[in-house]
PDB file of N, CA and C in Angstrom:
ATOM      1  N   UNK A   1     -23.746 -64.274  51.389  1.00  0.00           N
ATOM      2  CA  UNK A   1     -23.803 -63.558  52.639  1.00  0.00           C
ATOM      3  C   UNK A   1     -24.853 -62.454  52.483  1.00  0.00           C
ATOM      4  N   UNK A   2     -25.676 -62.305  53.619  1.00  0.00           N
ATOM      5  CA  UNK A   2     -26.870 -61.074  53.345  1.00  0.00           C
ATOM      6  C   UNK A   2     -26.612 -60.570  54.948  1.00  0.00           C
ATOM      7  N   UNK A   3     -26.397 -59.083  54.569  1.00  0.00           N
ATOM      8  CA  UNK A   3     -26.404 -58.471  55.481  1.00  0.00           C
ATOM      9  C   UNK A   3     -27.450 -57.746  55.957  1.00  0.00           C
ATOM     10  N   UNK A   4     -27.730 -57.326  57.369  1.00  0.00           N
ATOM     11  CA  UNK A   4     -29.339 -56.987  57.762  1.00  0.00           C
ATOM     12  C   UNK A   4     -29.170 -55.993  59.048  1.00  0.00           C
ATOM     13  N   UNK A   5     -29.862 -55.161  59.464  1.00  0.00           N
ATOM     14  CA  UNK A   5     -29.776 -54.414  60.471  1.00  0.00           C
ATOM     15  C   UNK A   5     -30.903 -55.104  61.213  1.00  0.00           C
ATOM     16  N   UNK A   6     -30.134 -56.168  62.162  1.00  0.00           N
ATOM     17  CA  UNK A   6     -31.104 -57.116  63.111  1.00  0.00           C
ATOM     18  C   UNK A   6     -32.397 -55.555  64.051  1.00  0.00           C
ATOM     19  N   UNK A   7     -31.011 -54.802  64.531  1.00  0.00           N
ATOM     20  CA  UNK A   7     -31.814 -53.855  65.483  1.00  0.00           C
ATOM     21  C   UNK A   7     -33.245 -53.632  65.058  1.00  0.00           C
ATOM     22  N   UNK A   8     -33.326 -53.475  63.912  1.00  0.00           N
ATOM     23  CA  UNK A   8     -34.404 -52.920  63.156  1.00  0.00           C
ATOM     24  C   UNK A   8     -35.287 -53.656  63.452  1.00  0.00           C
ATOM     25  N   UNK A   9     -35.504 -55.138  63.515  1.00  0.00           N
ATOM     26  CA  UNK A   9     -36.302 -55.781  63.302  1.00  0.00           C
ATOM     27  C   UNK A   9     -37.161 -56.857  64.525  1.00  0.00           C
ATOM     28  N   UNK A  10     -38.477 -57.138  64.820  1.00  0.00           N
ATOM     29  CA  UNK A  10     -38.657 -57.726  65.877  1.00  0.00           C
ATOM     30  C   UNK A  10     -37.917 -59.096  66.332  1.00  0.00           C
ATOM     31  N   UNK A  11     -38.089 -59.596  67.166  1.00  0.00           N
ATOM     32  CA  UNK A  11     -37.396 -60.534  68.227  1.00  0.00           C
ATOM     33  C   UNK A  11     -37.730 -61.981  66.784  1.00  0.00           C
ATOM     34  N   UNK A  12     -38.904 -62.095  66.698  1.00  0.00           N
ATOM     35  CA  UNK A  12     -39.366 -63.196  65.994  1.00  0.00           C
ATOM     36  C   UNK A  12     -38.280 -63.058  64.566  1.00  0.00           C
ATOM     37  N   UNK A  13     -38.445 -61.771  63.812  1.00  0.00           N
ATOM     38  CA  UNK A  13     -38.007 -61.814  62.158  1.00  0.00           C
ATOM     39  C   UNK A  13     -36.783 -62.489  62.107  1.00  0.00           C
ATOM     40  N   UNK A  14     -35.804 -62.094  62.748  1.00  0.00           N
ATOM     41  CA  UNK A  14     -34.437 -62.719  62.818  1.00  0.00           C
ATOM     42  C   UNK A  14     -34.448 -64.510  62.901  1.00  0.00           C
ATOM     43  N   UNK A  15     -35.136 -64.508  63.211  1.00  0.00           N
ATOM     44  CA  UNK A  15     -35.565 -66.219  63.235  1.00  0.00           C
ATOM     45  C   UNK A  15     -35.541 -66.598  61.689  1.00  0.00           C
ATOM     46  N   UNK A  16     -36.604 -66.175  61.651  1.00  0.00           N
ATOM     47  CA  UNK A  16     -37.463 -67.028  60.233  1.00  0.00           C
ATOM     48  C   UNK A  16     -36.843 -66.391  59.347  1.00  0.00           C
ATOM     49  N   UNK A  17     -35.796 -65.042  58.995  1.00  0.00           N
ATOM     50  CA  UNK A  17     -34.709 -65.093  58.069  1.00  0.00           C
ATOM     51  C   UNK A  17     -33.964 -65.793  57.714  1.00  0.00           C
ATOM     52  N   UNK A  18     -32.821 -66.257  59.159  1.00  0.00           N
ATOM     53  CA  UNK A  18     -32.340 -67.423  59.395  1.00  0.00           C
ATOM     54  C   UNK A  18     -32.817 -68.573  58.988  1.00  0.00           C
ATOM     55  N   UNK A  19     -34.181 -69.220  59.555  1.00  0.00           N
ATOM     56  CA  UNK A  19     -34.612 -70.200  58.308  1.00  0.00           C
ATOM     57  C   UNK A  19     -34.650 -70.450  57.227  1.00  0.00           C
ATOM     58  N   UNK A  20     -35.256 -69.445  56.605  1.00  0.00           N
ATOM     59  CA  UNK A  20     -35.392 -69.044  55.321  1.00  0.00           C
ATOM     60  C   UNK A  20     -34.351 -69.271  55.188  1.00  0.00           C
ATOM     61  N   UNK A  21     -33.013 -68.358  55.102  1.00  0.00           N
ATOM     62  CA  UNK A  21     -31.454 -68.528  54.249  1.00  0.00           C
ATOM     63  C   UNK A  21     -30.857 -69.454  55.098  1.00  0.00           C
ATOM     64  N   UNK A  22     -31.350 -70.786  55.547  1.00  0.00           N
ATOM     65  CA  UNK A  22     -30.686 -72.013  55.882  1.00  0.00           C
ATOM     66  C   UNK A  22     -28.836 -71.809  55.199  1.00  0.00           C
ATOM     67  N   UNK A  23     -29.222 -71.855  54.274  1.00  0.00           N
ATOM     68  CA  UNK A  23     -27.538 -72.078  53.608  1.00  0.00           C
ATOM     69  C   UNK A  23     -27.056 -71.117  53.406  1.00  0.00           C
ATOM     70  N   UNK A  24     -27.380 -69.588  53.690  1.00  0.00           N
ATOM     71  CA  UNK A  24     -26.562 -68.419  53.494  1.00  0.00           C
ATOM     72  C   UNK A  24     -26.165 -68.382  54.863  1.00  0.00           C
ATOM     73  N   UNK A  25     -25.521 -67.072  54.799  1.00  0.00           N
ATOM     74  CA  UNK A  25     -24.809 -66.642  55.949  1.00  0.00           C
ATOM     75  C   UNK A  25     -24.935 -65.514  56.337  1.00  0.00           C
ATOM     76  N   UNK A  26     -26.239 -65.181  57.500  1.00  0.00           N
ATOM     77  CA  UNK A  26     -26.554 -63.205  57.940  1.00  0.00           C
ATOM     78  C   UNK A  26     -25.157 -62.863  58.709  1.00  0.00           C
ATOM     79  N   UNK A  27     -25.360 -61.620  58.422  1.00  0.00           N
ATOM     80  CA  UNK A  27     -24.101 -61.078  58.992  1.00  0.00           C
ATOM     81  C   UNK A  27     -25.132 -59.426  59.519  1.00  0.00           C
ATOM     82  N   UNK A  28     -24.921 -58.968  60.772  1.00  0.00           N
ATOM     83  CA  UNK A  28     -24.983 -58.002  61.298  1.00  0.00           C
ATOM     84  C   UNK A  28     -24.709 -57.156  61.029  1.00  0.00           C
ATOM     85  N   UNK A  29     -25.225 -56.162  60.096  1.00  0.00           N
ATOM     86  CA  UNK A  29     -24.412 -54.378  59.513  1.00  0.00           C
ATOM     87  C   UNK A  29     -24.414 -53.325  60.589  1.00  0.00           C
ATOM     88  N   UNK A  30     -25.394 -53.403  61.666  1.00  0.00           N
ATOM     89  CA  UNK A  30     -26.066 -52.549  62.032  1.00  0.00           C
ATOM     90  C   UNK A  30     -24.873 -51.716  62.349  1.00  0.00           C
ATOM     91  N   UNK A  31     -23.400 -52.170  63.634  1.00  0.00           N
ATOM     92  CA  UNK A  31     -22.514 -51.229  63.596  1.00  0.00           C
ATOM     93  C   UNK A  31     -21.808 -50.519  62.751  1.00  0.00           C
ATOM     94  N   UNK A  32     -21.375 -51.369  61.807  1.00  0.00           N
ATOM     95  CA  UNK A  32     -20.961 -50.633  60.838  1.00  0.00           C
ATOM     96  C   UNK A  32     -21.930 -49.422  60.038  1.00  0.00           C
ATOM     97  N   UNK A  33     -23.197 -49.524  60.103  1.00  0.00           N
ATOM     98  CA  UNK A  33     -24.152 -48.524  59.002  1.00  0.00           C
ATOM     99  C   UNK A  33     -24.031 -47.797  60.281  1.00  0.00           C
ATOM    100  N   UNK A  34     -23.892 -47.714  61.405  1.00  0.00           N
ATOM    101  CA  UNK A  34     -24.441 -46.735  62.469  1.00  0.00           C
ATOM    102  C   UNK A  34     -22.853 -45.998  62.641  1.00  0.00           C
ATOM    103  N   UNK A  35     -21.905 -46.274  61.671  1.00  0.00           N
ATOM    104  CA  UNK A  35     -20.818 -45.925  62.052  1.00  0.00           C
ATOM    105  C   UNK A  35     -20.637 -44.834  61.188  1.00  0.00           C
ATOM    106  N   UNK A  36     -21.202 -45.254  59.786  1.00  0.00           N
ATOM    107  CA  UNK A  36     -21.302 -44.478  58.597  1.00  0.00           C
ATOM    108  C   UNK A  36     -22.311 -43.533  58.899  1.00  0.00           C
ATOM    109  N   UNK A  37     -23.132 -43.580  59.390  1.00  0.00           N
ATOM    110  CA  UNK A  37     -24.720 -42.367  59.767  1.00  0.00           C
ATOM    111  C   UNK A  37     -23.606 -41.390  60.601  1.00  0.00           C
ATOM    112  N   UNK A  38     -22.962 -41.407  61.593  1.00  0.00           N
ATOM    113  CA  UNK A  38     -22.285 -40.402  62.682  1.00  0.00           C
ATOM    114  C   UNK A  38     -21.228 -39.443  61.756  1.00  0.00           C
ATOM    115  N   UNK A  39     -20.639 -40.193  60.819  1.00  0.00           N
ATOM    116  CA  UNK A  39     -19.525 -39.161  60.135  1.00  0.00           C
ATOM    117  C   UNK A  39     -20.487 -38.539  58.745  1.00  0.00           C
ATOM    118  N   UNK A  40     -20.604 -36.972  59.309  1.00  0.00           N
ATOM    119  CA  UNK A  40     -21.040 -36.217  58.239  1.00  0.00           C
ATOM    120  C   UNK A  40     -20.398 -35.009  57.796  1.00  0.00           C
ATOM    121  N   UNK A  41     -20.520 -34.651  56.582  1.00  0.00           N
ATOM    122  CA  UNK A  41     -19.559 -33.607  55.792  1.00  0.00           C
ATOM    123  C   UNK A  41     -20.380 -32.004  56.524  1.00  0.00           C
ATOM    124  N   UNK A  42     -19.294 -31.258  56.268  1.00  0.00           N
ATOM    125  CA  UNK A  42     -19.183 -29.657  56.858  1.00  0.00           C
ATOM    126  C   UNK A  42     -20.659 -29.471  56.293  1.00  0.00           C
ATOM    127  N   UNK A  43     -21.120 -29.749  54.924  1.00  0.00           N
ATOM    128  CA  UNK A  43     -22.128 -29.606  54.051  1.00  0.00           C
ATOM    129  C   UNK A  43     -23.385 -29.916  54.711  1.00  0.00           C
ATOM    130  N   UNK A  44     -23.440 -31.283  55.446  1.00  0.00           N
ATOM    131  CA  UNK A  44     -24.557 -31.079  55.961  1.00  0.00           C
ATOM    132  C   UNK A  44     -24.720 -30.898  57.111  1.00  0.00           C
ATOM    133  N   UNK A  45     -23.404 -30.346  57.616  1.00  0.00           N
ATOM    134  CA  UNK A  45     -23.655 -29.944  58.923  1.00  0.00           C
ATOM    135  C   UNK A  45     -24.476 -28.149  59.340  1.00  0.00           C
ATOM    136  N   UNK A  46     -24.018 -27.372  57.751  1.00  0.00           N
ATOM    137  CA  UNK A  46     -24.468 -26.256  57.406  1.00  0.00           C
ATOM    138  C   UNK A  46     -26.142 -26.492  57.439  1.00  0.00           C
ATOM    139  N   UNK A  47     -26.387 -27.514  56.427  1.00  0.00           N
ATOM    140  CA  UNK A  47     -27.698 -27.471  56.338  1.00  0.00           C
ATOM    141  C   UNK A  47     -28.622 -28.191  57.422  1.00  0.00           C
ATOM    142  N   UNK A  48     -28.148 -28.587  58.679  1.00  0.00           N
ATOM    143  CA  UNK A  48     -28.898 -28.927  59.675  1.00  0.00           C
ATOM    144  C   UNK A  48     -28.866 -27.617  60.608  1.00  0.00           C
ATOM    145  N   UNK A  49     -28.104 -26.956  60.375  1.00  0.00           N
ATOM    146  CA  UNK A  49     -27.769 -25.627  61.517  1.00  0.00           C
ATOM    147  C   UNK A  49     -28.583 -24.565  60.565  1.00  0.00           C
ATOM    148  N   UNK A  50     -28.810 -24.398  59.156  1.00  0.00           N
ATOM    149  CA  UNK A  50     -30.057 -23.837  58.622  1.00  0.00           C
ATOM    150  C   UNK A  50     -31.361 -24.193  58.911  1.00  0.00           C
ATOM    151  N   UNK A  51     -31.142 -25.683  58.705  1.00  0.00           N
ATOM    152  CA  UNK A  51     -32.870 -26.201  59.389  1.00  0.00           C
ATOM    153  C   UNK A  51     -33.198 -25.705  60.230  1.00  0.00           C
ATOM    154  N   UNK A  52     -32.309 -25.915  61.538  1.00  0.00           N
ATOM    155  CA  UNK A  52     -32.460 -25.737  62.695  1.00  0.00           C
ATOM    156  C   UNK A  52     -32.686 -23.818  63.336  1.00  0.00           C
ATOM    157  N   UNK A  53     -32.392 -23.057  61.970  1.00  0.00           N
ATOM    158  CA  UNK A  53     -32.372 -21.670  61.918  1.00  0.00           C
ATOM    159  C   UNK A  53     -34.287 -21.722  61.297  1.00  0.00           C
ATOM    160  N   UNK A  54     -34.244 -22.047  60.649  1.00  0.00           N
ATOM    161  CA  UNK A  54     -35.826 -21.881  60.302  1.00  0.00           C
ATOM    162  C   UNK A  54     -36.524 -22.292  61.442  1.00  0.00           C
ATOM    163  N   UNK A  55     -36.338 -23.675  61.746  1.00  0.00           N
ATOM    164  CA  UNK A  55     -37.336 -23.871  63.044  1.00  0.00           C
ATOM    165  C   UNK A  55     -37.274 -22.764  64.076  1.00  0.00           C
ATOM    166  N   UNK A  56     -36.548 -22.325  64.194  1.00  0.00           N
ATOM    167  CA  UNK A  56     -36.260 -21.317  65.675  1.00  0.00           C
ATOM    168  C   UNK A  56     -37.446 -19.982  65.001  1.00  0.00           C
ATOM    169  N   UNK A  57     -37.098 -19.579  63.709  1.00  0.00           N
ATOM    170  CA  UNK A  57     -38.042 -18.569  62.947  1.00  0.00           C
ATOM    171  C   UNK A  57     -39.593 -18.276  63.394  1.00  0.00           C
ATOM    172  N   UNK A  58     -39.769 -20.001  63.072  1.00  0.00           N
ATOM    173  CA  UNK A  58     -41.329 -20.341  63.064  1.00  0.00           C
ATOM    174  C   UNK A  58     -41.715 -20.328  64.448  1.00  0.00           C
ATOM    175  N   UNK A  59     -40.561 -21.012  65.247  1.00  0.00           N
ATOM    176  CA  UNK A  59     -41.272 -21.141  66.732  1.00  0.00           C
ATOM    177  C   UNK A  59     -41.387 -20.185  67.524  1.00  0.00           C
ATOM    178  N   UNK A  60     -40.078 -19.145  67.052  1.00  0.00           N
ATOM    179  CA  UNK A  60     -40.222 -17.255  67.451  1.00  0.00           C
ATOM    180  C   UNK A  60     -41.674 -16.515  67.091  1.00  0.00           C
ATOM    181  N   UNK A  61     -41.707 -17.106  65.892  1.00  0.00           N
ATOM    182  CA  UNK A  61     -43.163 -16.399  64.947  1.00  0.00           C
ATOM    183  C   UNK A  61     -44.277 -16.709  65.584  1.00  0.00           C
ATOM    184  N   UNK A  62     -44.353 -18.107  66.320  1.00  0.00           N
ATOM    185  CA  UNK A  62     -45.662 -18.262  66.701  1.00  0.00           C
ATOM    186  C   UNK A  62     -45.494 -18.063  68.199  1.00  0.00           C
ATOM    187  N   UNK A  63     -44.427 -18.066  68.572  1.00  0.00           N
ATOM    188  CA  UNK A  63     -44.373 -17.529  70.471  1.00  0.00           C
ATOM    189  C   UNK A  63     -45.116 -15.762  70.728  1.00  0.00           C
ATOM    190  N   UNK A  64     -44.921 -15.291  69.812  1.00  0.00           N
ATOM    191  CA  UNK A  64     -44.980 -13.531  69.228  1.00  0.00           C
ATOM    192  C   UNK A  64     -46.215 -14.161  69.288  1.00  0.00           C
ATOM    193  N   UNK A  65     -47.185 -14.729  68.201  1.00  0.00           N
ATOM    194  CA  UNK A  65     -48.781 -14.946  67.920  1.00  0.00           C
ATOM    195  C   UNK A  65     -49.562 -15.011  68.594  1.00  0.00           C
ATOM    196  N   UNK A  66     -49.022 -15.635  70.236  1.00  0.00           N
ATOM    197  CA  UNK A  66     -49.726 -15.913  71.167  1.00  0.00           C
ATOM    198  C   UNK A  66     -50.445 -15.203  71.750  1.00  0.00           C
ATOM    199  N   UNK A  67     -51.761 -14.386  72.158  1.00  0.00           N
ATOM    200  CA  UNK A  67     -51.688 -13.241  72.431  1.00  0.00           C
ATOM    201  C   UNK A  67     -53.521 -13.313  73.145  1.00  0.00           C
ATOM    202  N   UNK A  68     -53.821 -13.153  73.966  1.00  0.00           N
ATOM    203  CA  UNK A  68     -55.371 -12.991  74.123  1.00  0.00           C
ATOM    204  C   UNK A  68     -56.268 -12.534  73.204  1.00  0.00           C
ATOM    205  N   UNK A  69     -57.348 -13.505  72.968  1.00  0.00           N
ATOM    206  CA  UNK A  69     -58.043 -13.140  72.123  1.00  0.00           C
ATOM    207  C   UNK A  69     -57.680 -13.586  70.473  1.00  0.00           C
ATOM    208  N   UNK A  70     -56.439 -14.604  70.453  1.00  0.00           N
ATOM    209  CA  UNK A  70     -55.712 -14.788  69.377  1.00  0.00           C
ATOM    210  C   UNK A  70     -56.351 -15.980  68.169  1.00  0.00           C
ATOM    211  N   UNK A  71     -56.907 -16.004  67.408  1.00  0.00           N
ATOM    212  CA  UNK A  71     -57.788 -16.927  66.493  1.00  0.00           C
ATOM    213  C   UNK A  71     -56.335 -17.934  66.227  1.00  0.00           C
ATOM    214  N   UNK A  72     -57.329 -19.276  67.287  1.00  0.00           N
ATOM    215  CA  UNK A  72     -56.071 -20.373  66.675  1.00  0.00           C
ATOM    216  C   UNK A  72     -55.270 -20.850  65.261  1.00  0.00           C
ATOM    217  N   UNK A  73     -56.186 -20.370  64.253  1.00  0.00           N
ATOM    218  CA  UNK A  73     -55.995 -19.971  63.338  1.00  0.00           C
ATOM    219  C   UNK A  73     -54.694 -19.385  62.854  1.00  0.00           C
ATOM    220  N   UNK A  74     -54.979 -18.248  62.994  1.00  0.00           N
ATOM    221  CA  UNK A  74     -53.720 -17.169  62.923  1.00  0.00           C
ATOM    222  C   UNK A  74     -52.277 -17.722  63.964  1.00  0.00           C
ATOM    223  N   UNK A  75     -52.960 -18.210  65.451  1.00  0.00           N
ATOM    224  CA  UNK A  75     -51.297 -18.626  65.845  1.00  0.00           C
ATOM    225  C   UNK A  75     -50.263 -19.836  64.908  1.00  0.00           C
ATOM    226  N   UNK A  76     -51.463 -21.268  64.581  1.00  0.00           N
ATOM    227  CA  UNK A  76     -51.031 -21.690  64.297  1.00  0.00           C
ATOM    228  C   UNK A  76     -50.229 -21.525  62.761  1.00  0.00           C
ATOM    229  N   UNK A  77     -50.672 -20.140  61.775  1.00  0.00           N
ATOM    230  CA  UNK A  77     -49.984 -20.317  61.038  1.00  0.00           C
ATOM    231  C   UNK A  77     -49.089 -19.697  60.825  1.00  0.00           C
ATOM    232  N   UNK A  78     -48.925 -18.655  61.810  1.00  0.00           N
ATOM    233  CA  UNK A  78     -47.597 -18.151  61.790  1.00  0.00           C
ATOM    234  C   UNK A  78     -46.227 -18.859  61.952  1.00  0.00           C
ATOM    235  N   UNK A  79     -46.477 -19.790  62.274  1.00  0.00           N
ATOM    236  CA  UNK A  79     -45.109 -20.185  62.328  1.00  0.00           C
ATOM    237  C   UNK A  79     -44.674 -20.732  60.717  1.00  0.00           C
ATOM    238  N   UNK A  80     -45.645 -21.489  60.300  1.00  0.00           N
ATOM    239  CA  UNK A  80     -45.410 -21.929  58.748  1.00  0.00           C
ATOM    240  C   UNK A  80     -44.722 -20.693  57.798  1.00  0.00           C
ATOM    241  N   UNK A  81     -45.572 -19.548  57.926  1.00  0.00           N
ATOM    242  CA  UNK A  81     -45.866 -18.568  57.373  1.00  0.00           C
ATOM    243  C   UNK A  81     -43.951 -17.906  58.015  1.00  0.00           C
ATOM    244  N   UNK A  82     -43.873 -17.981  58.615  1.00  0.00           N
ATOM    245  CA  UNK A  82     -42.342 -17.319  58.948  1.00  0.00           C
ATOM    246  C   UNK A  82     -40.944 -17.707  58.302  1.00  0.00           C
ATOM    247  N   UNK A  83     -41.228 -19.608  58.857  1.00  0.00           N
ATOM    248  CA  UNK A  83     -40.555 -20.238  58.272  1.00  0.00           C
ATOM    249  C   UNK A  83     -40.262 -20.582  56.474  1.00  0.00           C
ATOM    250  N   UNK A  84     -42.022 -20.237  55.417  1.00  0.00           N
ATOM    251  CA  UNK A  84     -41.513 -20.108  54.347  1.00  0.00           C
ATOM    252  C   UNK A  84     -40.894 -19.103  53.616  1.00  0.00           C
ATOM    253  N   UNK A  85     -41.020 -17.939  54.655  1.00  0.00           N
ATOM    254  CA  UNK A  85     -40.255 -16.302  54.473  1.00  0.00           C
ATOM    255  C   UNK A  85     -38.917 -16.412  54.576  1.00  0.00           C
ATOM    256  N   UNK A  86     -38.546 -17.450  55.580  1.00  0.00           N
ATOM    257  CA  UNK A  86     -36.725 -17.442  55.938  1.00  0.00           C
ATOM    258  C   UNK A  86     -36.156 -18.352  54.814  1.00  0.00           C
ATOM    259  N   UNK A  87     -37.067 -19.263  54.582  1.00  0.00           N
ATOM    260  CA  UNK A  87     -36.409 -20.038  53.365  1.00  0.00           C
ATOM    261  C   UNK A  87     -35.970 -19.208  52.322  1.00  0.00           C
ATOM    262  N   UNK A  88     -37.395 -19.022  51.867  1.00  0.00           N
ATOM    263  CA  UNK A  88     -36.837 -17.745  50.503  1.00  0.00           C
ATOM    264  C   UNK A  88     -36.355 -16.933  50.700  1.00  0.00           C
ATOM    265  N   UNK A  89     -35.921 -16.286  52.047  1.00  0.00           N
ATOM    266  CA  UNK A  89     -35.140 -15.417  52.115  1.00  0.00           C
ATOM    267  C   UNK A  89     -33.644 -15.708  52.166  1.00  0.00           C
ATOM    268  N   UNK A  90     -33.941 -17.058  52.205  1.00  0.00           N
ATOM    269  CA  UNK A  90     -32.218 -17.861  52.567  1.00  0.00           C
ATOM    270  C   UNK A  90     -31.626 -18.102  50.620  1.00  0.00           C
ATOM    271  N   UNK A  91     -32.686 -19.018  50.315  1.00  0.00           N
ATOM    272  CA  UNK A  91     -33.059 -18.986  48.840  1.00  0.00           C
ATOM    273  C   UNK A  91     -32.151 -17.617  48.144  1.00  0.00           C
ATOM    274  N   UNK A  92     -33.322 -16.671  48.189  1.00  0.00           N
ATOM    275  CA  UNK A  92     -32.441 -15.292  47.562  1.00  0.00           C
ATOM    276  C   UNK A  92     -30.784 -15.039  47.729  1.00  0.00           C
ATOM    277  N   UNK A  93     -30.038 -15.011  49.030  1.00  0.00           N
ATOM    278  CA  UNK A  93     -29.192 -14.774  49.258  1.00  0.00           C
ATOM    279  C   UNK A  93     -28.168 -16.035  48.927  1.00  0.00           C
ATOM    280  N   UNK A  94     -28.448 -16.939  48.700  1.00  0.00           N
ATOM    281  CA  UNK A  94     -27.699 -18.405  48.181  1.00  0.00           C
ATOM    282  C   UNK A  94     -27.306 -17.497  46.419  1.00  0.00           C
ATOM    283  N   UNK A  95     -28.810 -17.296  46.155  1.00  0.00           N
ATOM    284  CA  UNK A  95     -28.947 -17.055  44.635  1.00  0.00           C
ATOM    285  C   UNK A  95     -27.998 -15.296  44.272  1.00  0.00           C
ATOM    286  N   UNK A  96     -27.965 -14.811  44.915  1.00  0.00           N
ATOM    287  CA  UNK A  96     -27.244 -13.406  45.198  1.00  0.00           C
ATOM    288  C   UNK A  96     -25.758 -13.582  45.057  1.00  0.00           C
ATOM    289  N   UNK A  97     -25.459 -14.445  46.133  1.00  0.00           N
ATOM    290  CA  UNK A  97     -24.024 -14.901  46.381  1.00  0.00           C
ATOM    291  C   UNK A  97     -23.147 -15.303  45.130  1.00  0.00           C
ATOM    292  N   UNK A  98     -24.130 -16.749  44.416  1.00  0.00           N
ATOM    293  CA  UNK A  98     -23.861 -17.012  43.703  1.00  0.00           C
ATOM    294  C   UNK A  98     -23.091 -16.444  42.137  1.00  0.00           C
ATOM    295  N   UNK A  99     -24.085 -15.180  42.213  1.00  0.00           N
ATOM    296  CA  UNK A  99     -24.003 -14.229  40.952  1.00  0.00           C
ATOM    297  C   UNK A  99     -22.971 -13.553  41.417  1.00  0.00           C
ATOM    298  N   UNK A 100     -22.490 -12.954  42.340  1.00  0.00           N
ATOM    299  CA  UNK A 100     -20.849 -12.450  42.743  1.00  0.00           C
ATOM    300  C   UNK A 100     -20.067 -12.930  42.781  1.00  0.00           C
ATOM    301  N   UNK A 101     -20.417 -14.320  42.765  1.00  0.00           N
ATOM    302  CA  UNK A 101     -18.977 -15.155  42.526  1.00  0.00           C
ATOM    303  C   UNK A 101     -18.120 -15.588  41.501  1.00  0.00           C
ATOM    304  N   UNK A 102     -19.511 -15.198  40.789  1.00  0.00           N
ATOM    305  CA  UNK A 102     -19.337 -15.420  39.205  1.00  0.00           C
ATOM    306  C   UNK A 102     -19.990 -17.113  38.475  1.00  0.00           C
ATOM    307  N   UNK A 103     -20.820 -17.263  39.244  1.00  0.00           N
ATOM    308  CA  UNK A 103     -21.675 -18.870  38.934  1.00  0.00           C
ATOM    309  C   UNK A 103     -22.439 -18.552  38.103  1.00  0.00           C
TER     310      UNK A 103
END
């Protein structure tokens, strides 16, 4: 038995798999893997709501940049430039925490 995420794949591939494994047997994962992708731990639900805290950083940083007379330059890198400040600043305080906790 070979299992395959048909969705994935064009109209034609599913064919000539099927040919190909004449004597096996495809079986459809796709619901089941799409069932497993939806249930996620507290853990990375933290670290998408951090991601999602940096992006806001960068896109604050470069909304601020915008400014007449502003060297595209400089707008565009403020946002990078913000976002690798919040990291390490997130960084530090992970690493801070840690040492009070006794890690």
């Amino acid at each position: 038995m070979i299992g395959c995420e048909a969705d994935c794949l064009t109209l034609e591939r599913p064919e000539k798999l099927n040919s190909f494994l004449a004597s096996k047997r495809g079986v459809a994962i796709a619901p089941a893997t799409m069932r497993q992708r939806i249930h996620i731990s507290a853990a990375e639900i933290d670290l998408i709501r951090a991601g999602a805290n940096v992006a806001d950083v960068g896109g604050h940083a470069i909304k601020a940049a915008v400014k007449v007379d502003a060297r595209e330059m400089d707008v565009a890198m403020a946002g990078p430039e913000a976002m690798a400040a919040e990291i390490a600043a997130g960084a530090r305080r992970v690493l801070f925490r840690g040492r009070l906790q006794g890690e």
